[in-house]
N, C-alpha and C. Protein backbone atom coordinates (compact mmCIF):
# COMPACT_ATOMS: atom_id res chain seq x y z
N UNK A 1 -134.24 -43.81 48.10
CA UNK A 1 -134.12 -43.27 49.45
C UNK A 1 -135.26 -43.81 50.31
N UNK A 2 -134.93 -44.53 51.23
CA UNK A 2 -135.99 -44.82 52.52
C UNK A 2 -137.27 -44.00 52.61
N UNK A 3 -138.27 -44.23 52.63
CA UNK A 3 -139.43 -43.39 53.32
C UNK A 3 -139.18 -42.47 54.61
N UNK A 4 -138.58 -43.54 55.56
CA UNK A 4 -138.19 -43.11 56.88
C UNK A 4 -137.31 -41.64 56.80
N UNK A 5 -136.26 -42.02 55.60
CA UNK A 5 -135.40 -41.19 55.81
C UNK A 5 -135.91 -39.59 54.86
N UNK A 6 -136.65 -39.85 53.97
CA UNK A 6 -137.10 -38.77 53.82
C UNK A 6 -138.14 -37.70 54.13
N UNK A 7 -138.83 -38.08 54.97
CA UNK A 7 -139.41 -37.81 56.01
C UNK A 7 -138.98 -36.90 57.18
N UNK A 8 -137.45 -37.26 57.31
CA UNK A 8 -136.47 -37.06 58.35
C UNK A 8 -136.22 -35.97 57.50
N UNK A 9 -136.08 -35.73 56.35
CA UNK A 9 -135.61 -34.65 55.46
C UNK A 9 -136.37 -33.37 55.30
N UNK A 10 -137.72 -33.72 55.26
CA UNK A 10 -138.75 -32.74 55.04
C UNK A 10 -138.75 -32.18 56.55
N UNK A 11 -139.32 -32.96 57.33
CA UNK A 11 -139.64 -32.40 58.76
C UNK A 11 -138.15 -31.35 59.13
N UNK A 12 -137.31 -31.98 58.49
CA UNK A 12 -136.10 -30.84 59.24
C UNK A 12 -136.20 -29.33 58.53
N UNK A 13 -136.43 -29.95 56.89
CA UNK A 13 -136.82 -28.29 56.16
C UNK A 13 -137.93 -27.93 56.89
N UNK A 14 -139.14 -28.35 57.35
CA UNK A 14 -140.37 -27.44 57.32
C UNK A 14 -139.65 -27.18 58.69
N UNK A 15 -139.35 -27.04 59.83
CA UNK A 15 -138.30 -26.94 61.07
C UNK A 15 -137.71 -25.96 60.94
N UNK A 16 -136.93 -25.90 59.56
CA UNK A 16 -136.20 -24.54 59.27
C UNK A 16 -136.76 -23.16 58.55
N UNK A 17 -137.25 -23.60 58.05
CA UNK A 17 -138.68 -22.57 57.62
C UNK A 17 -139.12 -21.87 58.50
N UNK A 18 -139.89 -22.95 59.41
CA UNK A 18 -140.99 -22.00 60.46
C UNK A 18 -140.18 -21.51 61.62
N UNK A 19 -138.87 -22.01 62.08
CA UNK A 19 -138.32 -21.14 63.21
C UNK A 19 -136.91 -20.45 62.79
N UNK A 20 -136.14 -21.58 61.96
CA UNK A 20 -134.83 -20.80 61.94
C UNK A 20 -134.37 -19.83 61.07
N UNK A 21 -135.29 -19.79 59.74
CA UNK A 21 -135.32 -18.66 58.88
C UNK A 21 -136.04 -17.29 59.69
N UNK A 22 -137.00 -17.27 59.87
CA UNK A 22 -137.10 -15.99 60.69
C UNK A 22 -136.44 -15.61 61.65
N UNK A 23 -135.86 -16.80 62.31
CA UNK A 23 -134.79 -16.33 64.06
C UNK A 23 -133.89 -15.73 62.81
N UNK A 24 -133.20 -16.41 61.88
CA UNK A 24 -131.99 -15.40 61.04
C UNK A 24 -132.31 -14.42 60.63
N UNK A 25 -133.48 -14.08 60.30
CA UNK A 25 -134.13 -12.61 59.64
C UNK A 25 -134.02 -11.39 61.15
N UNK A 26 -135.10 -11.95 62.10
CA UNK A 26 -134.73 -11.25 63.33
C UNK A 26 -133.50 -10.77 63.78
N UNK A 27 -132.53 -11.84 63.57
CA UNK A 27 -131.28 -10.86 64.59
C UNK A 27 -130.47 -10.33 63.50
N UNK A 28 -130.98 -10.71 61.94
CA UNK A 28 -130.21 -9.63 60.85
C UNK A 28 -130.81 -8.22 61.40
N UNK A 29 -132.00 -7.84 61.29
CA UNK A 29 -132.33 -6.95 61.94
C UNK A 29 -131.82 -6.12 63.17
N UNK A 30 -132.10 -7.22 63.97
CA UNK A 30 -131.74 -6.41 65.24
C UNK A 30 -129.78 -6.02 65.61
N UNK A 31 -129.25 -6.63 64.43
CA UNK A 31 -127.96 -6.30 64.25
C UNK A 31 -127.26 -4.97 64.08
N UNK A 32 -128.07 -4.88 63.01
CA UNK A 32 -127.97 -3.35 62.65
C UNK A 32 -126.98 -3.37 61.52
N UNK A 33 -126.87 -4.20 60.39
CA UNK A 33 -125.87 -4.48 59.76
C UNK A 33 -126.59 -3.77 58.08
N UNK A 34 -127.53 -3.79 58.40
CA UNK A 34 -128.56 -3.30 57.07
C UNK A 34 -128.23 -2.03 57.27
N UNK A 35 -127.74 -1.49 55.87
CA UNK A 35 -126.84 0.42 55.96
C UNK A 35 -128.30 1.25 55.31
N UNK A 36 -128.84 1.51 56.17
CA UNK A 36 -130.11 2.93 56.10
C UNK A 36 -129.90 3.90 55.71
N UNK A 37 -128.70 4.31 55.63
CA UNK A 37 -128.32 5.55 55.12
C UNK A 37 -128.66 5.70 53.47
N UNK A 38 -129.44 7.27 52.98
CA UNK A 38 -129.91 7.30 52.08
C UNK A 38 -128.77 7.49 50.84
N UNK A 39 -127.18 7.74 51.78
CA UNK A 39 -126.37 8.17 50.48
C UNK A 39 -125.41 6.31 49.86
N UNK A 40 -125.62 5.53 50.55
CA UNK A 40 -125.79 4.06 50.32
C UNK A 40 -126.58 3.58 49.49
N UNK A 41 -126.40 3.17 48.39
CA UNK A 41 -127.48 2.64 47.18
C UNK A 41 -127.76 1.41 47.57
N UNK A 42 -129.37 1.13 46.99
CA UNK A 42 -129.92 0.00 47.47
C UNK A 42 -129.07 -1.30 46.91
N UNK A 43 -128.25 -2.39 47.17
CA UNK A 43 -128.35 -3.77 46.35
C UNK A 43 -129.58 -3.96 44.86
N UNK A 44 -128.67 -4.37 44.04
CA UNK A 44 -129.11 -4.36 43.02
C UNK A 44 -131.32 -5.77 43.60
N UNK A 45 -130.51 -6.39 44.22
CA UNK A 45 -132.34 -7.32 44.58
C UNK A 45 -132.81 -6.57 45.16
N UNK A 46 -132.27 -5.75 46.02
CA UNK A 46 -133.36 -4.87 47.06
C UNK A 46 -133.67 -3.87 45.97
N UNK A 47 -133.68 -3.60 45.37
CA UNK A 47 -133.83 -2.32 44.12
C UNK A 47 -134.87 -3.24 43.00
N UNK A 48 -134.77 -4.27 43.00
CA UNK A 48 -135.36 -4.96 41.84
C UNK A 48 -136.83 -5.55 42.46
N UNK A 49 -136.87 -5.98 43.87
CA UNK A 49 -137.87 -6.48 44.75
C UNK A 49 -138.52 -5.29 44.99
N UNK A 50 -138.25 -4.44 45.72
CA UNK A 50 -138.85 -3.18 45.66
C UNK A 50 -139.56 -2.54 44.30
N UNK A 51 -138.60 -2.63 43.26
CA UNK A 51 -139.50 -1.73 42.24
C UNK A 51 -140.34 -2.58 42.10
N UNK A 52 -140.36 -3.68 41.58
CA UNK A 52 -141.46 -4.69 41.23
C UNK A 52 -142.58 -4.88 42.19
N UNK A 53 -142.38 -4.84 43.38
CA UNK A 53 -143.54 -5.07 44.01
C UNK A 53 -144.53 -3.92 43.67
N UNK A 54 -143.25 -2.42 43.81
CA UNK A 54 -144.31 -1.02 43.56
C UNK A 54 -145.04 -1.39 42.09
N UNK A 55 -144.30 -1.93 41.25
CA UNK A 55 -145.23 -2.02 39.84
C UNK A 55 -146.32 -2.46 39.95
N UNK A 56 -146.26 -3.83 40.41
CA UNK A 56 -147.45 -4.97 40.70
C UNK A 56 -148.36 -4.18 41.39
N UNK A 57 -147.96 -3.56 42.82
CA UNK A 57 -149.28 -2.39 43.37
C UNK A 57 -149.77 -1.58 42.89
N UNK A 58 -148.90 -0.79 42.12
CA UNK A 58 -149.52 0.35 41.70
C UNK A 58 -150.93 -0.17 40.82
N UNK A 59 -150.11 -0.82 39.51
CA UNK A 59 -151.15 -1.82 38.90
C UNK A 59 -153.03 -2.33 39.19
N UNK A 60 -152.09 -3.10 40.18
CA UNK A 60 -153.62 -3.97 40.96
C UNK A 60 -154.80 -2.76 41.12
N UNK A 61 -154.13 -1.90 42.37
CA UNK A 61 -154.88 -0.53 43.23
C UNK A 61 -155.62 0.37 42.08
N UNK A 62 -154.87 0.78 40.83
CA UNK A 62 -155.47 1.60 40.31
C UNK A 62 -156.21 0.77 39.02
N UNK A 63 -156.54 -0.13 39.21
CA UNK A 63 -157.10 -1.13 37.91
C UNK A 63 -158.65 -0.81 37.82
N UNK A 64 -158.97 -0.08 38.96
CA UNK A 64 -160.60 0.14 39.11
C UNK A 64 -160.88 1.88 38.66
N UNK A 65 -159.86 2.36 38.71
CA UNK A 65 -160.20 4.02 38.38
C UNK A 65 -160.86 4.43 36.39
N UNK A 66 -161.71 5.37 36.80
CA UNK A 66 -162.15 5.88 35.36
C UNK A 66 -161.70 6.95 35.22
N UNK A 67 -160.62 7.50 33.96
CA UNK A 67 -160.39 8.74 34.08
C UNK A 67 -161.10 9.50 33.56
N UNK A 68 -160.64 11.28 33.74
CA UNK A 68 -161.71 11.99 32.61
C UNK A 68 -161.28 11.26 30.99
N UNK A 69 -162.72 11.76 30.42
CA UNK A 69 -162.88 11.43 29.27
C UNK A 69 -162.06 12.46 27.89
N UNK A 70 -161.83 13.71 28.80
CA UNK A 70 -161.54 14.56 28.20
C UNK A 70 -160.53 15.65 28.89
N UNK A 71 -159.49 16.43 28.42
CA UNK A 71 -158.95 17.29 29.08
C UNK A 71 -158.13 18.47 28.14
N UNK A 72 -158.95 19.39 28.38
CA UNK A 72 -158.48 20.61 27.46
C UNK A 72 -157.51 21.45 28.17
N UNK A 73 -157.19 22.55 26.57
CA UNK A 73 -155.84 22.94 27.41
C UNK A 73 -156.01 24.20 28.42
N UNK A 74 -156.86 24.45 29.39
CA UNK A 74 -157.01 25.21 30.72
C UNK A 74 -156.95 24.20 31.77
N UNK A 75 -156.95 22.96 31.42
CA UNK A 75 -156.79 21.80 32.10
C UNK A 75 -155.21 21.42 32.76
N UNK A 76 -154.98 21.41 30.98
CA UNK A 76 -153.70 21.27 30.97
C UNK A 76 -152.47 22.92 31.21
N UNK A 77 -153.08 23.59 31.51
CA UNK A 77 -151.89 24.70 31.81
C UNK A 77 -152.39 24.86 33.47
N UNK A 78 -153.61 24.50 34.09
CA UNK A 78 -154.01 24.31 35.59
C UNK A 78 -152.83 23.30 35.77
N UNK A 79 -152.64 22.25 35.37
CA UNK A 79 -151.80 21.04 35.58
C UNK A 79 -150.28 21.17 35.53
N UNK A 80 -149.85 22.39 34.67
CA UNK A 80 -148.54 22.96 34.68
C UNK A 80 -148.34 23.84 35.92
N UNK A 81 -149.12 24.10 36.60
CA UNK A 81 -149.05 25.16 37.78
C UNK A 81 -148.92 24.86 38.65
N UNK A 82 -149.51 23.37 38.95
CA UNK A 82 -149.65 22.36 40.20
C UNK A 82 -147.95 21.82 40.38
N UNK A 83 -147.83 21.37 38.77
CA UNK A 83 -146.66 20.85 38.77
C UNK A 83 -145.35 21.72 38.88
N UNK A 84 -145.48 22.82 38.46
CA UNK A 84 -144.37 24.25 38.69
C UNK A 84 -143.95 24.00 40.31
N UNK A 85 -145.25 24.15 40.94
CA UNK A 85 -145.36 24.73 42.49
C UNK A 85 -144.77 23.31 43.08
N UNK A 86 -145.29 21.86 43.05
CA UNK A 86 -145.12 20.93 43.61
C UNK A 86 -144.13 20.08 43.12
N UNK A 87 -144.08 20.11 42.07
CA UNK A 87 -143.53 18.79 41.62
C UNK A 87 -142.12 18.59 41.05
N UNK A 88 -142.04 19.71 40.49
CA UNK A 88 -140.63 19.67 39.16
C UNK A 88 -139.69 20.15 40.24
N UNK A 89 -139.50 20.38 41.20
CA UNK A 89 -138.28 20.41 41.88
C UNK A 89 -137.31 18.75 42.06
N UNK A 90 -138.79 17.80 42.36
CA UNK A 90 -138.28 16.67 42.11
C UNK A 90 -138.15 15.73 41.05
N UNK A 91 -139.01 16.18 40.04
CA UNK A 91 -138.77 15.27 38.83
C UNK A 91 -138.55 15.74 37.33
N UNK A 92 -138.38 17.61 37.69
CA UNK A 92 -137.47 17.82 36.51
C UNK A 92 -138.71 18.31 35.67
N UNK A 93 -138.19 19.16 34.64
CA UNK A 93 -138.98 18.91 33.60
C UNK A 93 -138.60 19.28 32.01
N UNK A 94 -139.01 19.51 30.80
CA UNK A 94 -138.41 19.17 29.85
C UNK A 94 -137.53 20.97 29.87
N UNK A 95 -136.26 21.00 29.98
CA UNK A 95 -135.00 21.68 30.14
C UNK A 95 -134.93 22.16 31.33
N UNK A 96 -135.47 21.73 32.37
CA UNK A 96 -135.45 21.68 33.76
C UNK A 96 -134.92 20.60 34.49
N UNK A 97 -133.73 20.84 35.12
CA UNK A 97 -133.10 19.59 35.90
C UNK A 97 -133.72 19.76 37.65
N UNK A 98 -133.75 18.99 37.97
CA UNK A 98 -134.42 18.48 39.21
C UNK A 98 -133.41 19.16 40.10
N UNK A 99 -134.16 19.86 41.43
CA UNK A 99 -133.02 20.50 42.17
C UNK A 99 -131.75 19.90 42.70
N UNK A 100 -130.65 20.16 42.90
CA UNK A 100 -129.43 19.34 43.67
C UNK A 100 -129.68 18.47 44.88
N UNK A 101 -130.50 18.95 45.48
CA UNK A 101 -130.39 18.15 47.13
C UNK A 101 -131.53 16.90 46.85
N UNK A 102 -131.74 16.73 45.46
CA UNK A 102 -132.53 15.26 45.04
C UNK A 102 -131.80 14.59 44.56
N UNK A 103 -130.70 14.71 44.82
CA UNK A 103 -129.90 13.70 44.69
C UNK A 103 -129.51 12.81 46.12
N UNK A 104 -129.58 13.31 46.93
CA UNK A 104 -129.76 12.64 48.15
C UNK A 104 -130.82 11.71 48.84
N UNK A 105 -131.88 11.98 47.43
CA UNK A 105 -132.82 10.44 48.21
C UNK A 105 -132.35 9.38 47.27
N UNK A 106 -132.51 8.43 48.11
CA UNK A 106 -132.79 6.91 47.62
C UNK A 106 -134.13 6.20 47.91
N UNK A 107 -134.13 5.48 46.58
CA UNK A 107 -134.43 5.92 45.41
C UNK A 107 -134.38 7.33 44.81
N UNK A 108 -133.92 7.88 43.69
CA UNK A 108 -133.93 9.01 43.22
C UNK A 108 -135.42 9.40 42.86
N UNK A 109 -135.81 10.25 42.71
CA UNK A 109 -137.52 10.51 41.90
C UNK A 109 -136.96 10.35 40.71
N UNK A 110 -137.84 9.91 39.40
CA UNK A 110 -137.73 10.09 38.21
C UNK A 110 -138.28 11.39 37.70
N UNK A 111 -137.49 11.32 36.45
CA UNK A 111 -137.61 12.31 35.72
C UNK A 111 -139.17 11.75 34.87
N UNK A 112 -140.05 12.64 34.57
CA UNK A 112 -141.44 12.36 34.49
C UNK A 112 -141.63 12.61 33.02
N UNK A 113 -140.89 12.97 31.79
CA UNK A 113 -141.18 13.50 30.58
C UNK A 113 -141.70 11.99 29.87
N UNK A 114 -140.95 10.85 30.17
CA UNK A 114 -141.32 9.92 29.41
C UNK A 114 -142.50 8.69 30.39
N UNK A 115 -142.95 9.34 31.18
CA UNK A 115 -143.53 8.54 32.12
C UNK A 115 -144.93 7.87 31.64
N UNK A 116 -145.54 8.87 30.50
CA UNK A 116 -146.62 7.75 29.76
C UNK A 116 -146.57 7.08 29.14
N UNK A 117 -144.94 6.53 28.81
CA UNK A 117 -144.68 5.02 28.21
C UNK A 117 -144.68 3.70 29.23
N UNK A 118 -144.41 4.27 30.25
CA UNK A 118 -144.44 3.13 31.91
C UNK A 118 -145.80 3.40 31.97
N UNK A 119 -146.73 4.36 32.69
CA UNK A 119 -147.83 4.11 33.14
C UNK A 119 -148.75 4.95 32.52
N UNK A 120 -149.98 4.21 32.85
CA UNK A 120 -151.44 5.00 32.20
C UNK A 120 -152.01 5.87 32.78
N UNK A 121 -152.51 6.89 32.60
CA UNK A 121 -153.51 7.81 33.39
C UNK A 121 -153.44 7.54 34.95
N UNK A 122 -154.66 6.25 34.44
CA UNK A 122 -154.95 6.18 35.89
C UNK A 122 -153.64 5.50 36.66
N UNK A 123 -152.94 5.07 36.77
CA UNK A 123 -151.72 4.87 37.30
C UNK A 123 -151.11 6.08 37.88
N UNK A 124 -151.20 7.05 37.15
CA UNK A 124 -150.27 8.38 37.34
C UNK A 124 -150.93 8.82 38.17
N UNK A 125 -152.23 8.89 38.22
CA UNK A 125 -153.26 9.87 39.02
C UNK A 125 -153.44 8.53 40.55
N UNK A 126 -153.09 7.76 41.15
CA UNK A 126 -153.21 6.67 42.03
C UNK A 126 -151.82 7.32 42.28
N UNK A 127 -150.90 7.13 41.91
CA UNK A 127 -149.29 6.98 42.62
C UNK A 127 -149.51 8.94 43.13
N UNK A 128 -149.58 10.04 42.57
CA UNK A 128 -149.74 10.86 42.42
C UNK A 128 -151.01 11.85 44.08
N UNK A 129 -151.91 10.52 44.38
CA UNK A 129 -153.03 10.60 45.24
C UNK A 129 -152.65 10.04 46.16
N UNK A 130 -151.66 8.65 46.00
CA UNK A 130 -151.70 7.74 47.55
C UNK A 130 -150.20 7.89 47.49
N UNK A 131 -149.26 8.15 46.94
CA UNK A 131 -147.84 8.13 46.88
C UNK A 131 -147.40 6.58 47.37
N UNK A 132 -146.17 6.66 47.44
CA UNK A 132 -145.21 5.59 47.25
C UNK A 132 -144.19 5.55 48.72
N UNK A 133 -144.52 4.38 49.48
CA UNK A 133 -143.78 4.28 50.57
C UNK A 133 -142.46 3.78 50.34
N UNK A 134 -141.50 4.64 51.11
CA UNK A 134 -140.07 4.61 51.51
C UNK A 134 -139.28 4.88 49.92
N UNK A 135 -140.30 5.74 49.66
CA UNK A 135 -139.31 7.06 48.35
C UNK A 135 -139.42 8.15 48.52
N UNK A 136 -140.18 8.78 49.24
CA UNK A 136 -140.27 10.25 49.72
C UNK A 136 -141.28 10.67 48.65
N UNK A 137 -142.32 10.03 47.41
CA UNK A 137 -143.09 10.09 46.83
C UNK A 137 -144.46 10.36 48.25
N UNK A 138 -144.50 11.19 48.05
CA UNK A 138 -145.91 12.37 49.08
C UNK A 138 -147.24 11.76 48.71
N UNK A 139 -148.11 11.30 49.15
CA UNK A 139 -149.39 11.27 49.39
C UNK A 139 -150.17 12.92 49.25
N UNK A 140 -151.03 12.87 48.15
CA UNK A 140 -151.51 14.62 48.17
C UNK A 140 -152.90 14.30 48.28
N UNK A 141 -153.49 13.28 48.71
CA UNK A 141 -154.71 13.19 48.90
C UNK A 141 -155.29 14.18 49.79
N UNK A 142 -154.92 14.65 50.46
CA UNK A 142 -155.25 15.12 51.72
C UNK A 142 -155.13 16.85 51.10
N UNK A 143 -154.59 17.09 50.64
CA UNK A 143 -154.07 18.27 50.20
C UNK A 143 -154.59 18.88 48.48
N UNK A 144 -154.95 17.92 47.86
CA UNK A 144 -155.40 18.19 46.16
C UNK A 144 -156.50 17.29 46.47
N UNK A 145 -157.91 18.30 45.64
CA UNK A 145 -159.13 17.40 45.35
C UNK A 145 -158.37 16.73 44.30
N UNK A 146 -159.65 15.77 43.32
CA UNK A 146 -159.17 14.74 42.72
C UNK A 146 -159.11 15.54 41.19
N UNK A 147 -160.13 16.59 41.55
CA UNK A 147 -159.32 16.94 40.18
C UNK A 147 -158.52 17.76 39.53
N UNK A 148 -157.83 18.55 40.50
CA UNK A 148 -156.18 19.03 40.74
C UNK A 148 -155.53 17.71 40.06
N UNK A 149 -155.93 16.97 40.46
CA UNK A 149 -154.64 15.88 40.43
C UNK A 149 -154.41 15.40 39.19
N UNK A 150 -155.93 15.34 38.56
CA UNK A 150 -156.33 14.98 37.11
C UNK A 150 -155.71 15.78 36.24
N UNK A 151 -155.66 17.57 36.42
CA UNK A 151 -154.88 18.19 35.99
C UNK A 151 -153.32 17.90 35.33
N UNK A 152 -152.86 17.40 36.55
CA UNK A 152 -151.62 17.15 36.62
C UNK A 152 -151.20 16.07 36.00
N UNK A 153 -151.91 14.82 36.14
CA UNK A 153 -151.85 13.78 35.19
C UNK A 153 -151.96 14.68 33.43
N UNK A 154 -153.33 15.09 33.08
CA UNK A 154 -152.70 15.94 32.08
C UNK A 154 -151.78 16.39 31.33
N UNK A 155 -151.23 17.03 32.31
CA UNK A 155 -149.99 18.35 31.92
C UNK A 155 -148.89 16.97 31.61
N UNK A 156 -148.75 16.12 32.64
CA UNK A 156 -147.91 14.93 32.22
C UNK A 156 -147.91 14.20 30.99
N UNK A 157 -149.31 13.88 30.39
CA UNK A 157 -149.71 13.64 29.07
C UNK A 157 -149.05 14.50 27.95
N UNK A 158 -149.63 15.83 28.24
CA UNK A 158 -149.20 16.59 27.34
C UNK A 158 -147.53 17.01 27.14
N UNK A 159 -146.57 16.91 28.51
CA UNK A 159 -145.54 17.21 28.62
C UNK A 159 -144.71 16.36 27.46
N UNK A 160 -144.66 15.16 27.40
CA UNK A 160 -143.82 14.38 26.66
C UNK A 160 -143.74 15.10 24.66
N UNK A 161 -144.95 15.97 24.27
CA UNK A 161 -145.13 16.35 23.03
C UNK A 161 -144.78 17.78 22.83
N UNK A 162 -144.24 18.59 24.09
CA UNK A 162 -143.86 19.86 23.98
C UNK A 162 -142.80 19.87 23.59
N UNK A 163 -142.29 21.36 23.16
CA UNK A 163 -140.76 21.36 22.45
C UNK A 163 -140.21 21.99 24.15
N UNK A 164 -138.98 21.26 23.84
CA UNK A 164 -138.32 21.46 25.25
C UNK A 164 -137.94 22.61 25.87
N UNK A 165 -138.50 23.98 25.04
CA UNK A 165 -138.11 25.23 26.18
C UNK A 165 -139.64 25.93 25.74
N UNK A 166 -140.52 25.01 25.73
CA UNK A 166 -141.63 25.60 26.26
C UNK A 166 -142.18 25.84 27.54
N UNK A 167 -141.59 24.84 28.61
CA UNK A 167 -141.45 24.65 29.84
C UNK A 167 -141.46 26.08 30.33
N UNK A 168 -139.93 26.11 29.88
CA UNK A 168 -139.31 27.70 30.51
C UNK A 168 -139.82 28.80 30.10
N UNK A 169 -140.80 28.72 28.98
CA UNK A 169 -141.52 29.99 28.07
C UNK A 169 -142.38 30.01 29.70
N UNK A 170 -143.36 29.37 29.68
CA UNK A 170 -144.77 29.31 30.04
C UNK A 170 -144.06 29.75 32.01
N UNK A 171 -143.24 29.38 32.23
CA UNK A 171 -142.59 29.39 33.80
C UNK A 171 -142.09 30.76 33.61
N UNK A 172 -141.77 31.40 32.65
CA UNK A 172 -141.38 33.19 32.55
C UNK A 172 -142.31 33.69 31.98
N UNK A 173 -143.30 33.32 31.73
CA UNK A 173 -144.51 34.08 31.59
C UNK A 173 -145.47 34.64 33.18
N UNK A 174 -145.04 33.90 34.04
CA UNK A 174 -145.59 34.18 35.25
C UNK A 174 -147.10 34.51 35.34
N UNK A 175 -147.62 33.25 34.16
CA UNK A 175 -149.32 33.50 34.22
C UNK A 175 -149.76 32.47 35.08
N UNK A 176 -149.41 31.82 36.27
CA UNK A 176 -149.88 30.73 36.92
C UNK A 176 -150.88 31.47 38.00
N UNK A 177 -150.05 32.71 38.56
CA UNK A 177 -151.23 33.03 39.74
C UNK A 177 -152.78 32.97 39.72
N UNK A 178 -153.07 33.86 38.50
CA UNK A 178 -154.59 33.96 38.27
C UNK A 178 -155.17 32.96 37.65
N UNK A 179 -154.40 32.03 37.34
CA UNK A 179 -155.47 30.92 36.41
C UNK A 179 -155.09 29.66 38.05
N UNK A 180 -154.44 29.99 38.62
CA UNK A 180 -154.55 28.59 39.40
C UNK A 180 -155.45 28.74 40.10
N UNK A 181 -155.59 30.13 40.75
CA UNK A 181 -156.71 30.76 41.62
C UNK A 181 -157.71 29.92 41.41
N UNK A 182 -158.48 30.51 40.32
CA UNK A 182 -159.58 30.38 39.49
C UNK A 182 -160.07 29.25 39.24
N UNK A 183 -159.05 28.26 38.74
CA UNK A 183 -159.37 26.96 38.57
C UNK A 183 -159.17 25.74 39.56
N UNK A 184 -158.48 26.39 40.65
CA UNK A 184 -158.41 25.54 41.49
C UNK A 184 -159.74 25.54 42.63
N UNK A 185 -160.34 26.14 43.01
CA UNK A 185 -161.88 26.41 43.22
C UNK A 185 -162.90 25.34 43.02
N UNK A 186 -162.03 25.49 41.45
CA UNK A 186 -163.70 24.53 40.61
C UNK A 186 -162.61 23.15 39.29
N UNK A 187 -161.98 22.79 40.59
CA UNK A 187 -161.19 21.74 40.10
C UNK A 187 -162.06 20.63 40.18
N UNK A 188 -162.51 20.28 41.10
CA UNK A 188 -163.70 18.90 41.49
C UNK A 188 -164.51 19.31 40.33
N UNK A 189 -165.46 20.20 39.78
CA UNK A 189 -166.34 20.43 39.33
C UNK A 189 -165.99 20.13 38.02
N UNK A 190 -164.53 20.82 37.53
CA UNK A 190 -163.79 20.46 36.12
C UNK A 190 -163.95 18.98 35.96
N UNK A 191 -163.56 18.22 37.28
CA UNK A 191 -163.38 16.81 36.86
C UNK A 191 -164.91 15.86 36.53
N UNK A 192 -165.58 16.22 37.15
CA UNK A 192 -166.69 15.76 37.12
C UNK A 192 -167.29 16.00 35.54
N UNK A 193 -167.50 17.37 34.90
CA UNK A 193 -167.88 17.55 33.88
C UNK A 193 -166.91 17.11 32.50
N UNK A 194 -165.63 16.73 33.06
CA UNK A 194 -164.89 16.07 31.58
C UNK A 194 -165.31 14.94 31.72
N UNK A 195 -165.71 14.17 32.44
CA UNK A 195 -166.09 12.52 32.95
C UNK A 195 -167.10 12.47 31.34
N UNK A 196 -166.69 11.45 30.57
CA UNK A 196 -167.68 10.89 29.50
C UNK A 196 -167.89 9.36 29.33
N UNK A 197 -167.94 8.81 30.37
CA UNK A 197 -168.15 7.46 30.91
C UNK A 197 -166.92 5.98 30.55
N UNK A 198 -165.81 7.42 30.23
CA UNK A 198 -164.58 6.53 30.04
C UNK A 198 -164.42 5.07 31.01
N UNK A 199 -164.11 4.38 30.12
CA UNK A 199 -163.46 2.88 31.12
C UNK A 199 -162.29 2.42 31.31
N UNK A 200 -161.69 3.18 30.41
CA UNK A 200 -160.46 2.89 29.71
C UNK A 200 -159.24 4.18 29.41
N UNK A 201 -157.59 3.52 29.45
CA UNK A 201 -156.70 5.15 29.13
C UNK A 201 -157.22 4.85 27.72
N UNK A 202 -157.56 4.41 26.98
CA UNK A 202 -157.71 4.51 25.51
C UNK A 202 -158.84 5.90 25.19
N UNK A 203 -159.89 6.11 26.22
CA UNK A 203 -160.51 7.11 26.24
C UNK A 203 -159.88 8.26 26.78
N UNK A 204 -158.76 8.43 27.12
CA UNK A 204 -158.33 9.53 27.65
C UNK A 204 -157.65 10.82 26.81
N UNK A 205 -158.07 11.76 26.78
CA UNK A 205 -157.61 12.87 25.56
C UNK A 205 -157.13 13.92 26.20
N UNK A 206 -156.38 14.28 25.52
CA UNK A 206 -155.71 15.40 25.54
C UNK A 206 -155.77 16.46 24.80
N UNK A 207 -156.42 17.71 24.10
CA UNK A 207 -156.61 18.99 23.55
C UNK A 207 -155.34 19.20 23.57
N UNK A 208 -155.54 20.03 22.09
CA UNK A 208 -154.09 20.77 21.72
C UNK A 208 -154.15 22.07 22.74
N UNK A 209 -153.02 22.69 22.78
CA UNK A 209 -152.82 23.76 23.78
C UNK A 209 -152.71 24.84 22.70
């Protein structure tokens, strides 16, 4: 092939690149042909680009966190209380199905029992603190010190090894009021004093309950 003529080839791709791929992106947009509606499931790439990017972020962002070193079980039943009140409406828990009207987001929330085979501690406690844009995954930074949250990572730890209607024991026991009180106070303080200069989830423990 000619020099001349390939030349003629490139300049027309880099041409289409820098103006006519975005002019086509723009008026896909401004079309309105993209279906927003949450009861519309994403395309299997838009579902696959999306999760992956969230993996890769979550990843990167929380690659610098140290968790506690340690977490006993007042830790872990603080962390069942957080999660009673906040959480298991959307992600269920072991003989607990996630309320009905969660079925209406897209993305669905996951169900969280097997979630310390996907991610580590600190992963859980990052997605959990900064949440997850355009899943309805909540940001609680603002709302839980950090070590509420640590709690909750916890109770998540520990959740996957419970027998499945312990859930519902401990949720009809109706002992959450006075211990959340109590420990939620001196949640920062909890976290600080389990800290044993962990670097790693390999340092991360869990106490029997």
């Amino acid at each position: 092939m000619p020099r001349k003529k390939l030349l003629h080839i490139l300049l027309g791709a880099i041409i289409a690149i820098v103006f006519i791929v975005p002019l086509g992106v723009y008026a896909f947009v401004k079309s309105g042909l993209f279906n927003v509606a949450a009861s519309h499931p994403h395309t299997k790439f838009t579902e696959w680009i999306t999760h992956e990017t969230m993996i890769h972020s979550v990843r990167r962002h929380a690659s610098d966190i140290d968790p506690p070193g340690y977490a006993g079980g007042a830790q872990v039943m603080a962390g069942f209380c957080t999660y009673e009140t906040h959480c298991v409406a959307c992600h269920g828990a072991p003989a607990v199905a996630r309320e009905q009207w969660v079925g209406g987001l897209e993305p669905q929330p996951p169900y969280l029992i097997d979630a310390t085979s996907r991610w580590t501690p600190e992963q859980l406690f990052w997605i959990a603190k900064n949440g997850i844009k355009m899943t309805g995954m909540p940001s609680w930074r603002d709302s839980m010190p950090d070590g509420q949250i640590w709690q909750v990572v916890a109770f998540i730890e520990a959740m996957r090894t419970l027998p499945p209607q312990t859930y519902l024991q401990w949720r009809a026991r109706r002992m959450c009021g006075g211990l959340q009180r109590s420990l939620a106070s001196s949640s920062t303080t909890a976290h600080s004093s389990a800290r044993t200069g962990a670097t790693d989830s390999r340092d991360w423990r869990i106490s029997s309950i």
